[in-house]
Protein backbone atom coordinates (compact mmCIF):
# COMPACT_ATOMS: atom_id res chain seq x y z
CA UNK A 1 140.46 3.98 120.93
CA UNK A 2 137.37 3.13 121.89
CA UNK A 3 136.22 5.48 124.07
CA UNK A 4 137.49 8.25 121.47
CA UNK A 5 134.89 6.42 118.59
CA UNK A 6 132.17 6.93 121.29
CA UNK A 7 132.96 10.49 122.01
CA UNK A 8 132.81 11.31 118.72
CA UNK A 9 129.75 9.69 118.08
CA UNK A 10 128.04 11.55 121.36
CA UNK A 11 129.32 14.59 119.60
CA UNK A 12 127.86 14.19 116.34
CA UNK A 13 124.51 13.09 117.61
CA UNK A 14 125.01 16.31 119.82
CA UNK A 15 125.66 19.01 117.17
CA UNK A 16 123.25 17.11 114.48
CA UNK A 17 120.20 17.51 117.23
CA UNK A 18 121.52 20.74 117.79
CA UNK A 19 121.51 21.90 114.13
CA UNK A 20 117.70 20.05 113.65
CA UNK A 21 116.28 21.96 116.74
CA UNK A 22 117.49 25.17 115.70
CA UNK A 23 116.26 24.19 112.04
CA UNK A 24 112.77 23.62 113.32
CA UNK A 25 112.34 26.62 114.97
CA UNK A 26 113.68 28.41 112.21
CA UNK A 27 110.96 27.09 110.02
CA UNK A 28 108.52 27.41 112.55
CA UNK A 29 109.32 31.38 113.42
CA UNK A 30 109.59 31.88 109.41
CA UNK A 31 106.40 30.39 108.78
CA UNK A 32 104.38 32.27 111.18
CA UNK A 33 105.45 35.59 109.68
């Protein structure tokens, strides 16, 4: 059970860095327009 809890968490830190990288560089590209 564990090691499921930790997956998940190493997902969700995965997809949520994911989702802020892509939002910075969204902002970034957008801005410079």
């Amino acid at each position: 059970m564990l090691e499921a809890v930790f997956t998940a968490l190493v997902i969700a830190v995965g997809v949520g860095s994911a989702w802020f990288a892509g939002y910075v560089v969204y902002r970034l590209l957008k801005g410079q327009r």
